[in-house]
Protein backbone atom coordinates (compact mmCIF):
# COMPACT_ATOMS: atom_id res chain seq x y z
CA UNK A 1 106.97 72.16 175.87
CA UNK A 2 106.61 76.00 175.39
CA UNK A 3 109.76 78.22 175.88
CA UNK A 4 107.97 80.84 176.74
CA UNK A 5 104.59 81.17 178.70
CA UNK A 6 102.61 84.29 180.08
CA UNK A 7 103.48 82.91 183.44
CA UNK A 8 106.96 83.41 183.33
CA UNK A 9 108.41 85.64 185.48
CA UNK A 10 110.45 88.77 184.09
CA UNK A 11 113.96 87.60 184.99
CA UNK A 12 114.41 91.76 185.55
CA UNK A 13 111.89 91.61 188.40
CA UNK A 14 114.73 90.55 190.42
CA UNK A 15 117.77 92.59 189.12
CA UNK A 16 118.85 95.05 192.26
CA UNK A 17 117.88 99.02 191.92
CA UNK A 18 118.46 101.48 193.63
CA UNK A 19 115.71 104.57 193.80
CA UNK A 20 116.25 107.91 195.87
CA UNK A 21 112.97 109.13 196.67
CA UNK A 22 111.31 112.63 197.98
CA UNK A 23 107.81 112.67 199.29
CA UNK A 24 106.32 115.95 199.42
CA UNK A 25 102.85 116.56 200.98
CA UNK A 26 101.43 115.87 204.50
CA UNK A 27 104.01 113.24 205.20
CA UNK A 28 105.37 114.04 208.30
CA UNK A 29 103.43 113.81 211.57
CA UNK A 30 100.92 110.39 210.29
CA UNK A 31 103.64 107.86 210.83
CA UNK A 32 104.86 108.00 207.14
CA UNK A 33 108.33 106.57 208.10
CA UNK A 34 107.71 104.20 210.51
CA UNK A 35 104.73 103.02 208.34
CA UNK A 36 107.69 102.60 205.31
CA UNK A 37 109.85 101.02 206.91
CA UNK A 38 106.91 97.92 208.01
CA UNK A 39 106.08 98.11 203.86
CA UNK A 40 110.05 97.85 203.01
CA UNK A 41 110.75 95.25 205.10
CA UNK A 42 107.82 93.43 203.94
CA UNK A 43 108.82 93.20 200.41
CA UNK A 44 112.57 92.65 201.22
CA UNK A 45 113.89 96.08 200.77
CA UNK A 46 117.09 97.48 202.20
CA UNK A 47 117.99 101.50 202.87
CA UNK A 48 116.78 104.13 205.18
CA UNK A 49 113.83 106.81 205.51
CA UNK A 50 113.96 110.28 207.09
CA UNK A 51 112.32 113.43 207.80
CA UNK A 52 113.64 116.51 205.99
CA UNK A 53 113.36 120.13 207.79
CA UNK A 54 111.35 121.40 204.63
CA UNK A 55 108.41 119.09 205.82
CA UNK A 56 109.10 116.51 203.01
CA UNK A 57 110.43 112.66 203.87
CA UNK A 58 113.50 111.20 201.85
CA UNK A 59 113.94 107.76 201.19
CA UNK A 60 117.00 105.39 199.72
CA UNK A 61 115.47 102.25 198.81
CA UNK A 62 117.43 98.97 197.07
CA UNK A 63 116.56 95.35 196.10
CA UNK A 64 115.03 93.85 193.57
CA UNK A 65 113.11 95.94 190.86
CA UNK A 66 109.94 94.64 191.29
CA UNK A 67 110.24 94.55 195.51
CA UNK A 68 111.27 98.28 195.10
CA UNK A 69 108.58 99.61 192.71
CA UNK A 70 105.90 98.24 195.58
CA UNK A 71 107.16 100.14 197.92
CA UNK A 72 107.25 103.46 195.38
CA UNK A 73 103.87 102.44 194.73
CA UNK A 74 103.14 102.52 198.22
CA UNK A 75 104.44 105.71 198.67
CA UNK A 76 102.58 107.59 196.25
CA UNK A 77 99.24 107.30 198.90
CA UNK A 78 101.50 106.76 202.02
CA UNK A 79 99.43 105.72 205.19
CA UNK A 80 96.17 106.40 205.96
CA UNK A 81 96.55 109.87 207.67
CA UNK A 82 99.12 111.32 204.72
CA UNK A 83 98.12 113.36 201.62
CA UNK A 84 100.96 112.74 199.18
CA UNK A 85 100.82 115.87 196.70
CA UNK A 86 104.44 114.87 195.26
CA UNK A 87 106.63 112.07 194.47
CA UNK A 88 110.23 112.23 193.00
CA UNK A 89 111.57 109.34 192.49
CA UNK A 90 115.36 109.24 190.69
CA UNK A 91 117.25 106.03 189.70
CA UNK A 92 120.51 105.72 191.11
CA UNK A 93 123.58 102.94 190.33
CA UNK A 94 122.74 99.88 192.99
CA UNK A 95 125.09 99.73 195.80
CA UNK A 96 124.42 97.01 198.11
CA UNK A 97 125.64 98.83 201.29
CA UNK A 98 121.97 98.11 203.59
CA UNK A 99 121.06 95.24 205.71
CA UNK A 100 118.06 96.40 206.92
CA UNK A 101 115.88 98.95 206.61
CA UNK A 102 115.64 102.08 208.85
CA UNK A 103 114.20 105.55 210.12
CA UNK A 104 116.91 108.11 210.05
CA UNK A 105 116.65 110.52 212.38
């Protein structure tokens, strides 16, 4: 029996992060955040999304690593209608504090 095979999943795939994102482009307006929040909740993740008066969208995201870097993944192209000319994405200490995921308004 092998200790270790290619198979094996990462055990840091699951260790929580937490990322604070800013999306900068054509990201308000072609359901960016609502469209998020379906892709966050699909993968498990926890925090909130929200509209910024500068015309970018700001996002606190938390889970497990691998869960979280699909949905920064997904934001680099955004939905269908977005043009995502910027991503900043900055690792923060995990916190825990979401249930759910949600649109800020």
């Amino acid at each position: 029996m092998a200790l270790w095979s290619p198979d094996t999943r990462d055990p840091r795939d699951e260790e929580p992060i937490r990322v604070h994102l800013r999306v900068y482009g054509r990201v308000q307006g072609v359901y960016f955040r609502a469209t998020m929040r379906e892709v966050a909740r699909y993968y498990g993740v926890t925090g909130w999304v929200r509209n910024v008066p500068d015309g970018s969208v700001e996002a606190v995201l938390e889970g497990p690593r691998r869960a979280v870097e699909e949905v920064v993944k997904w934001a680099l192209r955004g939905p269908p209608a977005a043009r995502v000319e910027r991503l900043v994405a900055e690792l923060e200490p995990y916190r825990g504090e979401f249930t759910d995921f949600t649109i800020r308004y």
